[in-house]
N, C-alpha and C. Protein backbone atom coordinates (compact mmCIF):
# COMPACT_ATOMS: atom_id res chain seq x y z
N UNK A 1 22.29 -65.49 105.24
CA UNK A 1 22.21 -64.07 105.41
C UNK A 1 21.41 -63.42 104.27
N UNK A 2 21.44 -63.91 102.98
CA UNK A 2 21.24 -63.30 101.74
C UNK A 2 19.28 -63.76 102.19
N UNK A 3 18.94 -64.63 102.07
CA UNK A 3 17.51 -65.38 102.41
C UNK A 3 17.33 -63.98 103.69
N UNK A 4 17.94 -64.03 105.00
CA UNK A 4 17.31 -62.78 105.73
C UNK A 4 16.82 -61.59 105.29
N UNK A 5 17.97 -61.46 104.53
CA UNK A 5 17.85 -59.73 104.02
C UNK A 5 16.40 -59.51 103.22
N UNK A 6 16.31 -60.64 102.11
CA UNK A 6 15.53 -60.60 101.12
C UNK A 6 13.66 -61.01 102.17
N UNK A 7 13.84 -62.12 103.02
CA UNK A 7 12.88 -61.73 104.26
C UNK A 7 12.00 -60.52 104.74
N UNK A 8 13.44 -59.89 105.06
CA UNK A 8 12.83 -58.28 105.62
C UNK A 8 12.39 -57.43 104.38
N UNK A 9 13.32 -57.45 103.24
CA UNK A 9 12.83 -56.60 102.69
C UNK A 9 11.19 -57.07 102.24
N UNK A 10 11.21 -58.44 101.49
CA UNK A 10 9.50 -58.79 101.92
C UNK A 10 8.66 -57.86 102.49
N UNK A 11 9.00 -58.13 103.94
CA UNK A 11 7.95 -57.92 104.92
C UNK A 11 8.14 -56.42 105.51
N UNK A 12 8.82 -55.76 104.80
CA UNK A 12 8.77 -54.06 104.87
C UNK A 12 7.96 -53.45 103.66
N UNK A 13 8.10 -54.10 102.19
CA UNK A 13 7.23 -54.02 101.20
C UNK A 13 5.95 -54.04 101.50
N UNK A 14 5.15 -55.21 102.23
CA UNK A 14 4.41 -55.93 102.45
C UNK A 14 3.82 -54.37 103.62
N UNK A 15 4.52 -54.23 104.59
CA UNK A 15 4.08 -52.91 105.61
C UNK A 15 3.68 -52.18 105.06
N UNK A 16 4.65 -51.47 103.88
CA UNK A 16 3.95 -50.22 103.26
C UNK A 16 3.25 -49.89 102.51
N UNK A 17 2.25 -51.73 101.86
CA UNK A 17 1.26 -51.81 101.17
C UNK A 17 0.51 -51.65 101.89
N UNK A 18 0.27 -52.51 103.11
CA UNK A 18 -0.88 -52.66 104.48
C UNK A 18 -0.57 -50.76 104.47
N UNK A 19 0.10 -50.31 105.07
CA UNK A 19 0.28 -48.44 105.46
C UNK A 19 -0.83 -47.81 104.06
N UNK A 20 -0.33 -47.88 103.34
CA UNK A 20 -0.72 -47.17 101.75
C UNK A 20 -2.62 -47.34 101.62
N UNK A 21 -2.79 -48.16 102.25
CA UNK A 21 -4.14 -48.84 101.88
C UNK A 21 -4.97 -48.38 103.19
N UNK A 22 -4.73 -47.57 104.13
CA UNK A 22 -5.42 -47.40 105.35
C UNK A 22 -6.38 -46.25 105.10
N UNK A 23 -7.83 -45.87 105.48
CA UNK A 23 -9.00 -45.49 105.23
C UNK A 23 -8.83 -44.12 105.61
N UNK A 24 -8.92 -42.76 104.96
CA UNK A 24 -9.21 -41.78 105.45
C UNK A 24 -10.90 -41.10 104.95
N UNK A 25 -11.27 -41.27 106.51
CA UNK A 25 -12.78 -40.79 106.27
C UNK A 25 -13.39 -39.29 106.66
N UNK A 26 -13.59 -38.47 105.90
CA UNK A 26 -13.69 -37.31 105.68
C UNK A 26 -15.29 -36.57 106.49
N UNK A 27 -15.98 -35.85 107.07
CA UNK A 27 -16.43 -35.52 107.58
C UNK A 27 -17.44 -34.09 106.85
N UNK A 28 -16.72 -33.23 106.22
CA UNK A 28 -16.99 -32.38 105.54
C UNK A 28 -17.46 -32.26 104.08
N UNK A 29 -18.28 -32.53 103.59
CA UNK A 29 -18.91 -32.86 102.17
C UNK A 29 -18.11 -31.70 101.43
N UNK A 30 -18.16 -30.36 101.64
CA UNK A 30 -18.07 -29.78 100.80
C UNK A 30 -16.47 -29.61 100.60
N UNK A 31 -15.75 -30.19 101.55
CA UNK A 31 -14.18 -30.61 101.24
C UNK A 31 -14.25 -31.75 100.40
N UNK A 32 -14.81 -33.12 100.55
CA UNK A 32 -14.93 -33.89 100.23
C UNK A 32 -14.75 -33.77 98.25
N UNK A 33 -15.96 -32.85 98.63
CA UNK A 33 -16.24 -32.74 97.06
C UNK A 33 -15.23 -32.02 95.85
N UNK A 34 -14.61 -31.54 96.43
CA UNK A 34 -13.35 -31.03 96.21
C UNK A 34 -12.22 -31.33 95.67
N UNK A 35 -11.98 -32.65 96.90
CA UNK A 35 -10.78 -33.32 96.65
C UNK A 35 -11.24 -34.28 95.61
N UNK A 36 -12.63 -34.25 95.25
CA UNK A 36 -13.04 -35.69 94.47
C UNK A 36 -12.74 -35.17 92.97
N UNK A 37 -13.37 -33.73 93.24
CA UNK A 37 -12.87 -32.90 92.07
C UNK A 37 -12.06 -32.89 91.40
N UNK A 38 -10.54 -32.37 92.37
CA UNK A 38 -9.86 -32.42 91.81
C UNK A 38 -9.10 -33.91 91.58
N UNK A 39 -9.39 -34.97 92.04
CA UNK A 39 -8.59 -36.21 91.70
C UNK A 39 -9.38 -37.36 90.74
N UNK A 40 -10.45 -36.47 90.57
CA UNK A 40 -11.05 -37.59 89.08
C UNK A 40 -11.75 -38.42 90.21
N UNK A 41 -12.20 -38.58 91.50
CA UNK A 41 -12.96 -39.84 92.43
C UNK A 41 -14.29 -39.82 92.55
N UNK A 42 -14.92 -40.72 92.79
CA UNK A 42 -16.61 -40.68 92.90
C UNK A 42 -16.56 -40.20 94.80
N UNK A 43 -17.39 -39.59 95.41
CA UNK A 43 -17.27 -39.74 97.01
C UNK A 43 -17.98 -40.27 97.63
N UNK A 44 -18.13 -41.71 98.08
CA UNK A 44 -18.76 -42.32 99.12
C UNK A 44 -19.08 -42.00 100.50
N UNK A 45 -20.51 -41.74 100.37
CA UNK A 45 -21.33 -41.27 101.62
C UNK A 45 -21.87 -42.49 102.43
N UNK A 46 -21.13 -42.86 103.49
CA UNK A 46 -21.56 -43.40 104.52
C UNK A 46 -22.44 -42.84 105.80
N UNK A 47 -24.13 -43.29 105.29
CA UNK A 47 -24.84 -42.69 106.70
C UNK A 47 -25.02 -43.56 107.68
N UNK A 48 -23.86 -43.64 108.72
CA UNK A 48 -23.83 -44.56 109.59
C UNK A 48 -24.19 -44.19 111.19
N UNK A 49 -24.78 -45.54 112.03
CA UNK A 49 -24.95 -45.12 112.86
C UNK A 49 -24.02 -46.12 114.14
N UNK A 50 -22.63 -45.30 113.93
CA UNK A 50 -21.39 -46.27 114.05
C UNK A 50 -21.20 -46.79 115.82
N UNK A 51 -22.12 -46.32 116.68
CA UNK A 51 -22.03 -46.98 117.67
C UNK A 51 -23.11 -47.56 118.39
N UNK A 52 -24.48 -47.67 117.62
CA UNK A 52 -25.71 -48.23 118.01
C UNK A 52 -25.88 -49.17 116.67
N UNK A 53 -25.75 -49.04 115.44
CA UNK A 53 -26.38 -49.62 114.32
C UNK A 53 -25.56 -50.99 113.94
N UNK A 54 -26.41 -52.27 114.18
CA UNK A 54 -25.50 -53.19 114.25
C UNK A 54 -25.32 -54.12 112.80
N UNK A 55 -26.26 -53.33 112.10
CA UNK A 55 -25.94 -53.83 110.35
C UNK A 55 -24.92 -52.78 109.70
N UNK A 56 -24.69 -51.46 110.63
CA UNK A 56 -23.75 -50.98 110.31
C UNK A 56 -22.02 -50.97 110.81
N UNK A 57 -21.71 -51.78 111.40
CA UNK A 57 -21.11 -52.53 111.89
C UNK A 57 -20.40 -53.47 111.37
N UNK A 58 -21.38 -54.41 111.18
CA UNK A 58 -21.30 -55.98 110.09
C UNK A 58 -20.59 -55.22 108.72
N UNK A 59 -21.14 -54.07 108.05
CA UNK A 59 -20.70 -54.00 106.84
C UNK A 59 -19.53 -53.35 107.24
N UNK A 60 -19.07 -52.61 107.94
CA UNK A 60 -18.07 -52.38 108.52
C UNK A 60 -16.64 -52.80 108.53
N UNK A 61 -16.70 -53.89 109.07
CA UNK A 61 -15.47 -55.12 109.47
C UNK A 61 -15.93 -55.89 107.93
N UNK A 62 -17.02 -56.35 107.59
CA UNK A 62 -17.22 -56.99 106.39
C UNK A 62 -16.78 -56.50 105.11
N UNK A 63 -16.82 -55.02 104.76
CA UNK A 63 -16.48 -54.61 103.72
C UNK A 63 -15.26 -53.51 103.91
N UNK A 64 -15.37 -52.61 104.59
CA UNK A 64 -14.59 -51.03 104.48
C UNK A 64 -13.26 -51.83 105.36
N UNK A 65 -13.52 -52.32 106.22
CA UNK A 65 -12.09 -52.98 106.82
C UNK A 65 -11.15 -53.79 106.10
N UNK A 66 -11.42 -54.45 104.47
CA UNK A 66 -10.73 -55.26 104.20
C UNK A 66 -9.94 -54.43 103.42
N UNK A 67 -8.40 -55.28 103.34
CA UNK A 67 -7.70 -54.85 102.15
C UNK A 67 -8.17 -54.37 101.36
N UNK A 68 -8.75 -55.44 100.50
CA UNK A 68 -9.22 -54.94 99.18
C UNK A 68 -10.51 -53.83 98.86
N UNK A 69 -11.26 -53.58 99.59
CA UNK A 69 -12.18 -52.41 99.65
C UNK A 69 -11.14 -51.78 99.94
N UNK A 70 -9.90 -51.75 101.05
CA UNK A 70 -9.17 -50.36 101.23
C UNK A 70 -8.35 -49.87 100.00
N UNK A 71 -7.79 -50.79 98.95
CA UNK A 71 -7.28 -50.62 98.06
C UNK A 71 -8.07 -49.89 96.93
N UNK A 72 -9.02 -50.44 96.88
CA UNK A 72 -10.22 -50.13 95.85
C UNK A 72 -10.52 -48.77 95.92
N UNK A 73 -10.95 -48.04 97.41
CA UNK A 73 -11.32 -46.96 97.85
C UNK A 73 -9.97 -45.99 97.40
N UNK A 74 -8.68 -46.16 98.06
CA UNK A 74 -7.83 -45.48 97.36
C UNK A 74 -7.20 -44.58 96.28
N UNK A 75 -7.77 -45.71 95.39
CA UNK A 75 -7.68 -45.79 93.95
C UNK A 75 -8.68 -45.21 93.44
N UNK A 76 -10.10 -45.21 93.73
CA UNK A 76 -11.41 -44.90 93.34
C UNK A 76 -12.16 -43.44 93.86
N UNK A 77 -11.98 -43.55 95.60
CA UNK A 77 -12.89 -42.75 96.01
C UNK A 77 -12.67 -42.14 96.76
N UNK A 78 -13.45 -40.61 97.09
CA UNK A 78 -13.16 -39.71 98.90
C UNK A 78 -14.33 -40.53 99.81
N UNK A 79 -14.13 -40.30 100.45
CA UNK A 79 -15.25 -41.52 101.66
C UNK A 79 -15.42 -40.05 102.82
N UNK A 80 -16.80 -40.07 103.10
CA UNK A 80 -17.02 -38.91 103.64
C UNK A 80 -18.33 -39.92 105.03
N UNK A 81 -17.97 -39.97 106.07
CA UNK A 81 -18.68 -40.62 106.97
C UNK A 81 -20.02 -39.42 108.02
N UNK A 82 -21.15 -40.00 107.61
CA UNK A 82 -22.23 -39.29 108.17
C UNK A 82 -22.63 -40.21 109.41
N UNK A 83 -22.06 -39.54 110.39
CA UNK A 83 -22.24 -40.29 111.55
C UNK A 83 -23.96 -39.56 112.72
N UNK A 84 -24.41 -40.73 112.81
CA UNK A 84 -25.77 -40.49 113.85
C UNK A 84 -25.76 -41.39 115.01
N UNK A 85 -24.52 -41.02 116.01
CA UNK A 85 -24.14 -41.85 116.91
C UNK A 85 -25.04 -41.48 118.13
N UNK A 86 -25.60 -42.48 119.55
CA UNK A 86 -26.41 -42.40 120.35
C UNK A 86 -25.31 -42.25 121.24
N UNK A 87 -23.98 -42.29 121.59
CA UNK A 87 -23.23 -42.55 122.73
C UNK A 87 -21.93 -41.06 122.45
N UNK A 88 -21.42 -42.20 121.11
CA UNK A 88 -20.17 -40.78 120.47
C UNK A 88 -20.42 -39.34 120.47
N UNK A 89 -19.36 -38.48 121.17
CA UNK A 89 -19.84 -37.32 121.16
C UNK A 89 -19.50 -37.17 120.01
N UNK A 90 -20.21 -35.76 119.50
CA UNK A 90 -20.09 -35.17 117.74
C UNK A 90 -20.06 -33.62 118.71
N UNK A 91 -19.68 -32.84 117.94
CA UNK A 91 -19.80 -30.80 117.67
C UNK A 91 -21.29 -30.88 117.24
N UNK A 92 -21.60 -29.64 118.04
CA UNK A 92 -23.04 -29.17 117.70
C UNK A 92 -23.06 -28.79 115.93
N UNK A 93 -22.09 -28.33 115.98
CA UNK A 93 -21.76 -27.97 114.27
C UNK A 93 -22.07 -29.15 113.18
N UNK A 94 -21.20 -30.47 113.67
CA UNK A 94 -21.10 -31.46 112.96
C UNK A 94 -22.25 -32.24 112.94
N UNK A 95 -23.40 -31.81 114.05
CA UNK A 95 -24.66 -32.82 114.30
C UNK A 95 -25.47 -32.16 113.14
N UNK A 96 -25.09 -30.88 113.26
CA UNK A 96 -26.66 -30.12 112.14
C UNK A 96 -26.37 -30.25 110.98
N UNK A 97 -25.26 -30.40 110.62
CA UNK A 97 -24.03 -30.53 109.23
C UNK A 97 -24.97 -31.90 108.72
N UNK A 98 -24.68 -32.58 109.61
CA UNK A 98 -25.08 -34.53 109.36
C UNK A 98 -26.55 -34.58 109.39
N UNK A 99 -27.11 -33.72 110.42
CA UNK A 99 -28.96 -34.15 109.98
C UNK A 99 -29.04 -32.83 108.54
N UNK A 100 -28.29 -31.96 108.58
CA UNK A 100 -29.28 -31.24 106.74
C UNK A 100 -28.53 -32.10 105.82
N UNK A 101 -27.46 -33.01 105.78
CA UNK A 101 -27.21 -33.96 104.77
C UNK A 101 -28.32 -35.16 104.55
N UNK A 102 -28.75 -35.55 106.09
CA UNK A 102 -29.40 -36.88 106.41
C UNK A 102 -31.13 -36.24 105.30
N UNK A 103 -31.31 -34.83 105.36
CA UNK A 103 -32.53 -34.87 105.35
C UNK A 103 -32.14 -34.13 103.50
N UNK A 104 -31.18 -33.56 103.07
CA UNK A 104 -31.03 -33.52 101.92
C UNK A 104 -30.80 -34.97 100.93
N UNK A 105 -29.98 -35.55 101.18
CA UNK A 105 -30.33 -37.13 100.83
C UNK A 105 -31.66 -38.06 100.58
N UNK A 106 -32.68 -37.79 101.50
CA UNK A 106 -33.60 -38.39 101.95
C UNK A 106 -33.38 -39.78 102.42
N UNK A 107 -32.63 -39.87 103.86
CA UNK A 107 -32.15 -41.05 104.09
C UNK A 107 -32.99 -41.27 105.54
N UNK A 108 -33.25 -42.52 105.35
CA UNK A 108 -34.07 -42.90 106.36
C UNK A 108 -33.87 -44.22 107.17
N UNK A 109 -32.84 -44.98 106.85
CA UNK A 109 -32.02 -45.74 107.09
C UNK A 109 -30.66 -45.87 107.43
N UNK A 110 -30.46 -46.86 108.38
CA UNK A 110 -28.86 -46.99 108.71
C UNK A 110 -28.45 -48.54 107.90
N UNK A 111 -27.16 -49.03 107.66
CA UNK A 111 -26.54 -47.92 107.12
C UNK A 111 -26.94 -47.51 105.06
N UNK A 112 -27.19 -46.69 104.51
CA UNK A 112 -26.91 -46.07 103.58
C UNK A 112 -25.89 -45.63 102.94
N UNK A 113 -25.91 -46.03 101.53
CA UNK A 113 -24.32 -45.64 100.98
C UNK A 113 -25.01 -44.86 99.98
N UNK A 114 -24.45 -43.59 99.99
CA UNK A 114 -24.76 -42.79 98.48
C UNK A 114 -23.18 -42.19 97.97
N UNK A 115 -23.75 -42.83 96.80
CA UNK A 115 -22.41 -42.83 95.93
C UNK A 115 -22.76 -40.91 94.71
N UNK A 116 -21.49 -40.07 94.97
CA UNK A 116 -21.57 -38.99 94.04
C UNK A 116 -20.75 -38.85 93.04
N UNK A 117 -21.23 -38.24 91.78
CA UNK A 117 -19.94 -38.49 90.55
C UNK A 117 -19.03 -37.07 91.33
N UNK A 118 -17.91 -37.13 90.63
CA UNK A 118 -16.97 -35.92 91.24
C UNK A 118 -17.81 -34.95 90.92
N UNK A 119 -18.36 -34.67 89.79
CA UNK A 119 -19.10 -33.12 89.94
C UNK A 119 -20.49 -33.13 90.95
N UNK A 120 -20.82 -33.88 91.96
CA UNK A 120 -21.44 -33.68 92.87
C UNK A 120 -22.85 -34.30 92.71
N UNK A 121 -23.27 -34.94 91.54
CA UNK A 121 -24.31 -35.33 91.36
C UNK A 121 -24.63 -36.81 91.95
N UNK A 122 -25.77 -37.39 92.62
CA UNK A 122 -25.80 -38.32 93.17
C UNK A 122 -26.13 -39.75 91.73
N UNK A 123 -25.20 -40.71 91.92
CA UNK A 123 -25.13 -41.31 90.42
C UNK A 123 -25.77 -42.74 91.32
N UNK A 124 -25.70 -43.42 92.38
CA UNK A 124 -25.87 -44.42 93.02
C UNK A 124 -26.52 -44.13 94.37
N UNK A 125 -27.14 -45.45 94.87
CA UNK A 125 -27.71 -45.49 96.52
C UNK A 125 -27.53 -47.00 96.33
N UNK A 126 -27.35 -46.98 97.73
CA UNK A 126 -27.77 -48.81 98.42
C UNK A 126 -27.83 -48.34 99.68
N UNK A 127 -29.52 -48.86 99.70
CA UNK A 127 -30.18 -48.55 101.32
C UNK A 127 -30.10 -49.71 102.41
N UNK A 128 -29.24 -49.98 103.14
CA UNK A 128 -29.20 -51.31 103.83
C UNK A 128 -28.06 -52.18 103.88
N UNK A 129 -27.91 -53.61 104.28
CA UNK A 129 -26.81 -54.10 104.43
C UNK A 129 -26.73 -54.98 103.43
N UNK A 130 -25.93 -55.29 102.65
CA UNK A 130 -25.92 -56.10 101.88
C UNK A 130 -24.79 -57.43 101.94
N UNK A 131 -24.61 -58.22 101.21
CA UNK A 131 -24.14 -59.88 101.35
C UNK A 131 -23.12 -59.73 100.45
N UNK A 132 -21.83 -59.99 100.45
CA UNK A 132 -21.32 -60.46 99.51
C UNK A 132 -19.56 -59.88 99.75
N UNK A 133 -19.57 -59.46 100.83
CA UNK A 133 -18.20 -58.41 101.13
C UNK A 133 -18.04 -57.47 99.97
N UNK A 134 -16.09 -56.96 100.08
CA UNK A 134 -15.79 -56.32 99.22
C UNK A 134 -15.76 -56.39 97.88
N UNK A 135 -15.83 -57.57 97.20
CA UNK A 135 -16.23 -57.84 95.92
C UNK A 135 -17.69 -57.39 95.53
N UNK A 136 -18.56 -57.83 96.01
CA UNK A 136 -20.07 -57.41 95.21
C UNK A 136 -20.02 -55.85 95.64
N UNK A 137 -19.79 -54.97 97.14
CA UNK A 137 -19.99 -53.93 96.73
C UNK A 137 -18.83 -53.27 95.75
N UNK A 138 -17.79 -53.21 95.92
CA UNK A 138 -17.04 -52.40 94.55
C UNK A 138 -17.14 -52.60 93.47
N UNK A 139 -18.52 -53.91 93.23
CA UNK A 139 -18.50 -54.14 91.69
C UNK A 139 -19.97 -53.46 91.61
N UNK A 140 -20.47 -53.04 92.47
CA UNK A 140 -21.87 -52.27 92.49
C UNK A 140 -21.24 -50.87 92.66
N UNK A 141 -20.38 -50.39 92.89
CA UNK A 141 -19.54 -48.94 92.63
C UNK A 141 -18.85 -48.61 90.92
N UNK A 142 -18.79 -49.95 90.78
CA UNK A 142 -18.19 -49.77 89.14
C UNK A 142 -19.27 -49.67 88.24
N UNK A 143 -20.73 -50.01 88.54
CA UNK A 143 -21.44 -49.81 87.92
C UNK A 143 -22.21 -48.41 87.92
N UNK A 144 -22.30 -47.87 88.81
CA UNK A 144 -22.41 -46.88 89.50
C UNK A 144 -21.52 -45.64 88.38
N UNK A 145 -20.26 -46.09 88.74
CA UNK A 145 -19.15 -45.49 88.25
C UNK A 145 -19.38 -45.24 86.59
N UNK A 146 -19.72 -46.41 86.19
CA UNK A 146 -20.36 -46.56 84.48
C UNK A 146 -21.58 -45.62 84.19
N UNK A 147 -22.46 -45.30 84.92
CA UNK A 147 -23.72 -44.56 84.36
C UNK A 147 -23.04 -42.91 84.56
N UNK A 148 -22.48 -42.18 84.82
CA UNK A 148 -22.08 -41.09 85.36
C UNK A 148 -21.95 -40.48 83.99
């Protein structure tokens, strides 16, 4: 009985780490910037093109889906997703929102990560998909994180 108890409690611990660690992706920059403000975070700009772009995708499930990027992000960053979907509906609002970001950025690629220090200044870019999962990019965010 004692081995059960200590079981569950395990695997209820274990839940509300997996819960704690789940991705909230923000839409609104100038909220974004805000909350980054006020919590000391850098804000990761994802310009994705989340239902046609198939390197955006790969990094997708490869990086932002894992634990440990979700942990990392948590701890680190606001994540603000610039979506340029061919199928997904978007608000007329949210399309013009996403192309004067797409064209303030100067982004010309899917997917694009621009990394901002909390006071709004752009401190990082990585244009494209890159190799290495969640380890090489959050250690290319810490560097990032270092020049600011």
């Amino acid at each position: 009985m004692k081995k059960l108890m200590i079981g569950l409690l395990a695997c209820g611990a274990l839940l509300l780490q997996v819960r704690a660690a789940e991705l909230t992706w923000l839409t609104d920059l100038p909220k974004a910037q805000a909350q980054a403000k006020a919590e000391n975070k850098m804000v990761l700009l994802d310009f994705t093109g989340s239902d046609w772009c198939g390197w955006c995708k790969k990094f997708d499930a490869e990086v932002f889906q894992t634990t440990e990027f979700k942990n990392y992000a948590a701890k680190n960053l606001v994540l603000v997703q610039l979506d340029y979907p061919h199928t997904k509906p978007q608000s007329d609002a949210l399309k013009k929102a996403n192309a004067e970001l797409k064209k303030r950025y100067d982004t010309h690629g899917f997917p694009t990560f621009g990394v901002l220090s909390k006071d709004g200044g752009e401190i990082g870019r990585q244009v494209g998909y890159s190799k290495g999962g969640p380890q090489v990019f959050t250690a290319k965010l810490e560097k990032f994180k270092a020049t600011k």
